[in-house]
N, C-alpha and C. Protein backbone atom coordinates (compact mmCIF):
# COMPACT_ATOMS: atom_id res chain seq x y z
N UNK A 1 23.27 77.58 36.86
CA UNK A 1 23.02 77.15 35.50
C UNK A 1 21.89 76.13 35.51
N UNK A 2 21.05 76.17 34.29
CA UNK A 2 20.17 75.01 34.58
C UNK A 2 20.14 74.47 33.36
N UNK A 3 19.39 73.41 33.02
CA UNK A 3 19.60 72.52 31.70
C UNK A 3 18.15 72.23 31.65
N UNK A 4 17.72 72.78 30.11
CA UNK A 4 16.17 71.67 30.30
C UNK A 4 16.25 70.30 29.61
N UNK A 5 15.06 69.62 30.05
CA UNK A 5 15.19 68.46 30.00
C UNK A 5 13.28 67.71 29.52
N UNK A 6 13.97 67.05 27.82
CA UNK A 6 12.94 67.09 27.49
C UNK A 6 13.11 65.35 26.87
N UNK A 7 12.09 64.52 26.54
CA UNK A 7 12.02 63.14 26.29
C UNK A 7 11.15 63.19 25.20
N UNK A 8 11.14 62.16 23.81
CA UNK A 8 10.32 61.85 23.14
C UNK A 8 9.62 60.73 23.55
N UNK A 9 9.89 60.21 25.21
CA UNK A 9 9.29 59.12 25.51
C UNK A 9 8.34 59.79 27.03
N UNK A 10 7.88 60.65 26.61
CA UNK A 10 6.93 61.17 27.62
C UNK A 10 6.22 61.99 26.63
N UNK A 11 4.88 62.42 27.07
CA UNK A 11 4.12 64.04 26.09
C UNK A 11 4.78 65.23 26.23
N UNK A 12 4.91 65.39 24.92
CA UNK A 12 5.61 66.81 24.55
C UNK A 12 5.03 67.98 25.76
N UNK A 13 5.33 69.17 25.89
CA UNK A 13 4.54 69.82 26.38
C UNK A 13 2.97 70.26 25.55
N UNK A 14 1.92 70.93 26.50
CA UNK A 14 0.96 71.17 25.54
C UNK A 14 0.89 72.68 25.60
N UNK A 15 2.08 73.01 25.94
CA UNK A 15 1.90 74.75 26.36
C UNK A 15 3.45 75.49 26.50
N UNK A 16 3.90 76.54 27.12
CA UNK A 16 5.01 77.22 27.05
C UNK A 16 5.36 76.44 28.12
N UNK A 17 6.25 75.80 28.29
CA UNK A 17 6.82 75.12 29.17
C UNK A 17 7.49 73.52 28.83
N UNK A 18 8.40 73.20 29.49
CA UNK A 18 9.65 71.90 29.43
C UNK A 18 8.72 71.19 30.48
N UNK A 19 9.47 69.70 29.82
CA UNK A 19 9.09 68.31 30.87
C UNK A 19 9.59 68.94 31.95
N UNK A 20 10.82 69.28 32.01
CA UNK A 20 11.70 69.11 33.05
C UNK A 20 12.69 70.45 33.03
N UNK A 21 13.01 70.82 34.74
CA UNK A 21 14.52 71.73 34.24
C UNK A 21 15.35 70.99 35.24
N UNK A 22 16.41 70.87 34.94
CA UNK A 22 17.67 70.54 36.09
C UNK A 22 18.75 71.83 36.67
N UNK A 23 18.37 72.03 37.53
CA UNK A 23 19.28 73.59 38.31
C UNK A 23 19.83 72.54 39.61
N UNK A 24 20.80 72.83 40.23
CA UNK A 24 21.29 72.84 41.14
C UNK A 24 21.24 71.35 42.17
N UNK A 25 21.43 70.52 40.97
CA UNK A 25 20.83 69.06 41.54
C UNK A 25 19.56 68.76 41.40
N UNK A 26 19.17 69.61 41.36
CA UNK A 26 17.36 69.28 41.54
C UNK A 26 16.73 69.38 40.37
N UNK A 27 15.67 68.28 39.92
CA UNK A 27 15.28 68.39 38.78
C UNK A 27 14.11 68.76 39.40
N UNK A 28 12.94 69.74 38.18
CA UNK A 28 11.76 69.97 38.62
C UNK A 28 10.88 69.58 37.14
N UNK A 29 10.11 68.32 37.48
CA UNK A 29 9.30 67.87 36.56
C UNK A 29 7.89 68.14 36.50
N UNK A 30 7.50 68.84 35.26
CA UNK A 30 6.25 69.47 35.27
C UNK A 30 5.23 68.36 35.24
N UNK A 31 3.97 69.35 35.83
CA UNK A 31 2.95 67.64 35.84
C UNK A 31 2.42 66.94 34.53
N UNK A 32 2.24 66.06 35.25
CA UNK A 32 2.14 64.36 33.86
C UNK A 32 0.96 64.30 33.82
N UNK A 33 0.08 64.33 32.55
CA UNK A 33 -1.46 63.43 32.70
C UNK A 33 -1.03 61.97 31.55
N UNK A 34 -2.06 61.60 32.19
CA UNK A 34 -2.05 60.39 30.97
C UNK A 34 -2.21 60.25 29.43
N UNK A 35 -1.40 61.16 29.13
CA UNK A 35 -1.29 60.67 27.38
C UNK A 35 -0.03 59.75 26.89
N UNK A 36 -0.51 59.03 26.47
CA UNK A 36 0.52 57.86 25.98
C UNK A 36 1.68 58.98 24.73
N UNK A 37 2.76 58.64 25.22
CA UNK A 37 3.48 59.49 24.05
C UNK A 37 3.75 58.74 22.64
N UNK A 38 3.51 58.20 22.49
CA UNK A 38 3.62 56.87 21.50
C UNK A 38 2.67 57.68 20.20
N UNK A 39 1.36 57.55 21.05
CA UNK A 39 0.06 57.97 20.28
C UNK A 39 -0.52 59.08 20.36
N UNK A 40 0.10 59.71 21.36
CA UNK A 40 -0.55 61.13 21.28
C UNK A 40 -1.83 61.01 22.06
N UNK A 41 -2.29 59.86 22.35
CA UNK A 41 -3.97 59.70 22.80
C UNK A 41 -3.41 59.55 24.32
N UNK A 42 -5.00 60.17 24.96
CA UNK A 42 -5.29 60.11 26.60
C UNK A 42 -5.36 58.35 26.67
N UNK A 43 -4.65 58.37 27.57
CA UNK A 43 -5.43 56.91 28.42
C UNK A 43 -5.66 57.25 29.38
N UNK A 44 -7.19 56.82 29.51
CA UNK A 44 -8.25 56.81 30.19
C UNK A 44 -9.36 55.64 30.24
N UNK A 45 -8.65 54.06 29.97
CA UNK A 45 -8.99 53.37 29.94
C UNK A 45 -9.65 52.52 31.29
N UNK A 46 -8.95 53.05 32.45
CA UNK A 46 -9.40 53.08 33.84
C UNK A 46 -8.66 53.72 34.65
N UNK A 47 -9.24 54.09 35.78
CA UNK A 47 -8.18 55.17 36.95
C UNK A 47 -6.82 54.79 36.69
N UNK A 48 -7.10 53.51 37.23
CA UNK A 48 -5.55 52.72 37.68
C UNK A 48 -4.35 52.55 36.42
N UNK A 49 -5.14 52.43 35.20
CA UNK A 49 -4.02 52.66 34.10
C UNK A 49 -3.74 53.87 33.84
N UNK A 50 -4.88 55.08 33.90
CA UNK A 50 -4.52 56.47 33.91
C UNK A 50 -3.24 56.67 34.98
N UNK A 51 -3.68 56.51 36.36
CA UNK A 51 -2.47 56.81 37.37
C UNK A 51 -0.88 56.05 36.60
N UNK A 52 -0.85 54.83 36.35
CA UNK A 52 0.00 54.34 35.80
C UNK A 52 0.68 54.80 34.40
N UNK A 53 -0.20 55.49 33.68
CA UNK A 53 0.23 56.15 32.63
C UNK A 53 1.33 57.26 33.09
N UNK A 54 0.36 57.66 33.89
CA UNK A 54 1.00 59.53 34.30
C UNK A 54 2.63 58.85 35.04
N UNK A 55 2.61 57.82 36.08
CA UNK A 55 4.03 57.43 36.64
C UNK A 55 4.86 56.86 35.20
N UNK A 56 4.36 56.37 34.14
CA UNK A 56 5.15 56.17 32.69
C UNK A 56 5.97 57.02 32.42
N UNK A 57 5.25 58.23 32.36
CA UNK A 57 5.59 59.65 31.97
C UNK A 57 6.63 60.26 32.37
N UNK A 58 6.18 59.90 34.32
CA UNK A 58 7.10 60.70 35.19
C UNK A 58 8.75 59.93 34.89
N UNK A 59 8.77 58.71 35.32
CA UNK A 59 9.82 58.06 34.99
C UNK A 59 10.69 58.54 33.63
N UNK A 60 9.65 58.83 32.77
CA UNK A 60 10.62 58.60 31.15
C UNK A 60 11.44 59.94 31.29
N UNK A 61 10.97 61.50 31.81
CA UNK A 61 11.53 62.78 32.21
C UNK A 61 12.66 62.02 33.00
N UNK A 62 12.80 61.53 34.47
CA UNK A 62 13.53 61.17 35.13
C UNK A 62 14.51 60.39 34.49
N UNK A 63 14.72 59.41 33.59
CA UNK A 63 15.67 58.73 33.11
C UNK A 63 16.09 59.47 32.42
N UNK A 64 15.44 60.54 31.38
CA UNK A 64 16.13 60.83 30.42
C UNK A 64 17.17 61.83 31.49
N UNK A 65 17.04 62.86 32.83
CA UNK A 65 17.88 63.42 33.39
C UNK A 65 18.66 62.54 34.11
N UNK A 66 19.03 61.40 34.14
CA UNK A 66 19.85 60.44 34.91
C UNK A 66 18.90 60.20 35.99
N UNK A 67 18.02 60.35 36.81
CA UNK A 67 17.61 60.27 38.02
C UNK A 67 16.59 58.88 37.65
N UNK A 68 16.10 58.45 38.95
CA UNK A 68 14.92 57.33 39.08
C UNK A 68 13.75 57.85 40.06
N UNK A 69 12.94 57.45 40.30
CA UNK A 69 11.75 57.48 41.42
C UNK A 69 12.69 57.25 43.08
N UNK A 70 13.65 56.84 42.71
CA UNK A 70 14.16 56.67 44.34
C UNK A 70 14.91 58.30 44.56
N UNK A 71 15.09 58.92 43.27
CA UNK A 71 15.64 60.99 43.75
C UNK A 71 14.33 61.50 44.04
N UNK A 72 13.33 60.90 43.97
CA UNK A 72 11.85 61.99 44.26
C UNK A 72 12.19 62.48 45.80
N UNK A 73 12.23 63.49 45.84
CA UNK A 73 11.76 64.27 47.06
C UNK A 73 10.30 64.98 47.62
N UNK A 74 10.00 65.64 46.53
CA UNK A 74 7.95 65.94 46.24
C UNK A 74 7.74 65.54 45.57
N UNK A 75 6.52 65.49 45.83
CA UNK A 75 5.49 64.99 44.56
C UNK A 75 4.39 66.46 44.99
N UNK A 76 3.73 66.46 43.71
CA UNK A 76 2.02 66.86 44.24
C UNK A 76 1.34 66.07 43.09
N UNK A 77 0.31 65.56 43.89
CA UNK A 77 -1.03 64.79 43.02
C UNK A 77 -2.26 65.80 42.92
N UNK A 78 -2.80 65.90 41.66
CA UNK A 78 -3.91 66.92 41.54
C UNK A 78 -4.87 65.95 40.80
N UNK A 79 -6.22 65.63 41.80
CA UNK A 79 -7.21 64.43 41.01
C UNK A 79 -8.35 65.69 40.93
N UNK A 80 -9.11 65.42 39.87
CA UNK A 80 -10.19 65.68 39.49
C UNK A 80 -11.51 65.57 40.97
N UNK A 81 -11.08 64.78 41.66
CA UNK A 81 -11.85 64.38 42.80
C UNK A 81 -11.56 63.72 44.31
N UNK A 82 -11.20 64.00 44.51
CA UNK A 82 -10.71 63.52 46.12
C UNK A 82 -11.28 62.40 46.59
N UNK A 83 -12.46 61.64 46.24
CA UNK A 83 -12.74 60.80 45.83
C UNK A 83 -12.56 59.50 45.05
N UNK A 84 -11.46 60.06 44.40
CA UNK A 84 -10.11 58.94 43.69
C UNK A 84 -8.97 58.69 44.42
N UNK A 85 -8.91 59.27 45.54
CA UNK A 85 -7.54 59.10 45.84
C UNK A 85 -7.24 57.75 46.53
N UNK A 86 -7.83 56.86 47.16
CA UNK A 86 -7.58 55.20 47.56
C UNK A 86 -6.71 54.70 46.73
N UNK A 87 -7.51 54.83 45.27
CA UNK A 87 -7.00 53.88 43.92
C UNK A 87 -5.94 54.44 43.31
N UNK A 88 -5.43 56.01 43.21
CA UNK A 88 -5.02 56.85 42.62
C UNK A 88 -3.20 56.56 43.91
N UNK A 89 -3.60 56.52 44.84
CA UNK A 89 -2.73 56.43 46.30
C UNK A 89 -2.13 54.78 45.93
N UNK A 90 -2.72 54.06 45.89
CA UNK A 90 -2.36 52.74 45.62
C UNK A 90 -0.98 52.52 44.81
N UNK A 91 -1.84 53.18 43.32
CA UNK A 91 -0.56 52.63 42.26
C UNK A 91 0.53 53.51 42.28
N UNK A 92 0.57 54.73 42.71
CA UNK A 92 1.24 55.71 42.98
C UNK A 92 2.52 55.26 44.19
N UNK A 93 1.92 54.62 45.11
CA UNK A 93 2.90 53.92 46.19
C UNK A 93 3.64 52.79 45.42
N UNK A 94 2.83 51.93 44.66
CA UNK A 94 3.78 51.29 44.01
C UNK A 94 5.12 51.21 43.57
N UNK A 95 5.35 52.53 43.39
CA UNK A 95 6.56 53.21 42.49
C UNK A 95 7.37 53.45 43.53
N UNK A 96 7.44 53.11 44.64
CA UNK A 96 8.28 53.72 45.80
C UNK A 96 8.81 52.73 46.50
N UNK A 97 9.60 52.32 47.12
CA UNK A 97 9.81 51.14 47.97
C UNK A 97 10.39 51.35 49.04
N UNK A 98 10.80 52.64 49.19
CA UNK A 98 11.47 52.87 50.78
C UNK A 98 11.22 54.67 50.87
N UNK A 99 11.86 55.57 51.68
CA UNK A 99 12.21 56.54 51.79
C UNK A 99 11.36 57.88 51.05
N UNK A 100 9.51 57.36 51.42
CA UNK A 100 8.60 58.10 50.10
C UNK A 100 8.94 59.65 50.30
N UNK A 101 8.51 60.21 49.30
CA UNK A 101 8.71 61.38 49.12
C UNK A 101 7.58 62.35 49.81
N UNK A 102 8.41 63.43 50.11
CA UNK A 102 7.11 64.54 50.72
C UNK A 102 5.67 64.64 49.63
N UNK A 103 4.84 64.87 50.01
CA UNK A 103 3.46 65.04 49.01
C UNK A 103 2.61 65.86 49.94
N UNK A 104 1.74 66.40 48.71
CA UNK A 104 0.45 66.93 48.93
C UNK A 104 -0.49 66.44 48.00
N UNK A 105 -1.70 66.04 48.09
CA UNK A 105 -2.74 65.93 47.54
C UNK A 105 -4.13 66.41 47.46
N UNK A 106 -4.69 67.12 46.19
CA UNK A 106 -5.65 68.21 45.87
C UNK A 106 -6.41 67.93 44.94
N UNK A 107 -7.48 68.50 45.52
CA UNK A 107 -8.72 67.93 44.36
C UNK A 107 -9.12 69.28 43.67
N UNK A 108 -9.14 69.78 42.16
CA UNK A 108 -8.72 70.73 41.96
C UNK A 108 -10.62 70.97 40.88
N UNK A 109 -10.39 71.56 40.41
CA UNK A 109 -11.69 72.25 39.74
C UNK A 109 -11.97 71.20 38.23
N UNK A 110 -10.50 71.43 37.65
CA UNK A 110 -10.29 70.96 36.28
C UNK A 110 -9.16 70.28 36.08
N UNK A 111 -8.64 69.75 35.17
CA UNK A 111 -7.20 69.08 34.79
C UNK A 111 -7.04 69.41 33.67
N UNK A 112 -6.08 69.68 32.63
CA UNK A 112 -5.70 69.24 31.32
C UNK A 112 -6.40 68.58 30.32
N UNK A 113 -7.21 68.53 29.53
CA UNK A 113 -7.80 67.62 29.06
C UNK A 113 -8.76 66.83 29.32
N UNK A 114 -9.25 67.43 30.24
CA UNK A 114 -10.62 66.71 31.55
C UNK A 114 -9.85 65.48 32.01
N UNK A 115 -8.58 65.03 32.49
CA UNK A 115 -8.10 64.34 33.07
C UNK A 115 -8.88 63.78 34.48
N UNK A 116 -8.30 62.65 34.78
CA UNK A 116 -8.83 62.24 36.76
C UNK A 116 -7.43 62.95 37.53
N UNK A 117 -6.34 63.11 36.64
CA UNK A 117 -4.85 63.02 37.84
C UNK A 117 -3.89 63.35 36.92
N UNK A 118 -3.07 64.34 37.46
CA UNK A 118 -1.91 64.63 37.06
C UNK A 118 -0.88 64.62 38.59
N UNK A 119 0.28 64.75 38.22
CA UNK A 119 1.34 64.34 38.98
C UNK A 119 2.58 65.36 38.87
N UNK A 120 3.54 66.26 39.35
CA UNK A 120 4.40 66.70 39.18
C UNK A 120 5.32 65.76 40.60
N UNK A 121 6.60 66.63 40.18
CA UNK A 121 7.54 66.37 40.98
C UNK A 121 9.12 66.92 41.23
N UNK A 122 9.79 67.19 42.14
CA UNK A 122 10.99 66.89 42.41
C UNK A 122 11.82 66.33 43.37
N UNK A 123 13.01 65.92 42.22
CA UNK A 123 13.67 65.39 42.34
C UNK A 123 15.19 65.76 42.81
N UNK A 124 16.09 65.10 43.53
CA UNK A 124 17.41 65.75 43.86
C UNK A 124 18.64 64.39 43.58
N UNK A 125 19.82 64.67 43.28
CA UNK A 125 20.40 64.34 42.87
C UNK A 125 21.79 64.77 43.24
N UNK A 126 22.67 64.94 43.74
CA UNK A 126 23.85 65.28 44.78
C UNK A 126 25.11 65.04 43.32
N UNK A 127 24.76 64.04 43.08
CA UNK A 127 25.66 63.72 41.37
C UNK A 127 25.74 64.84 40.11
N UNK A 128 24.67 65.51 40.30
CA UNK A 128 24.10 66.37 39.07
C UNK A 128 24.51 67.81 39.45
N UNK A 129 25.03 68.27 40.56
CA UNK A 129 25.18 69.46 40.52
C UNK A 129 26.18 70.19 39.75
């Protein structure tokens, strides 16, 4: 069985698809760019608040399914440039404090909205099954 899982405190989707689904413990959160859900507008005020936007995002999916940044198991980061990734790597570690999660990181053609970074993830949860 799975449950989707959707927040008015993250961006709606912009396409056929949920923030989030929860199957089998595991939540799978679709990727985040930086739009403030508040306003509907990109922030893109600098990398580092963009990256910080998109972990806003990720979090608000995750709370609304019970989980935190400490159930991340993957991540994938997709930057506009591989070339961002120092600053993009930085605030992104922030969010972690022990036990980081598996990742991959890709520098991709395009993003969403001419984004620098989007973010997906999952998550597991032993409580939720």
């Amino acid at each position: 069985m799975k449950r989707i899982i959707n927040t008015n405190d993250a961006p709606a989707p912009i396409g056929p698809y949920n923030q989030a689904v929860l199957a089998g413990g595991f939540l799978y959160v679709s990727g985040q760019i930086p739009i403030n859900p508040a306003t509907g507008a990109l922030n893109q005020s600098s990398l580092s608040e963009e990256t910080h936007q998109v972990m806003r995002n990720l979090h608000a999916v995750l709370i609304e399914a019970g989980f935190g940044f400490e159930h991340i198991v993957k991540t994938t980061i997709f930057l506009s440039d591989m070339s961002l990734f120092a600053e993009v790597n930085e605030v992104y570690g922030s969010y972690f404090h022990k036990d980081f999660p598996a990742r991959e990181t890709v520098a991709v053609k395009g993003l969403p909205k001419g984004v620098n970074v989007e973010i997906s993830a999952i998550a597991y949860h032993s409580e939720k099954i």
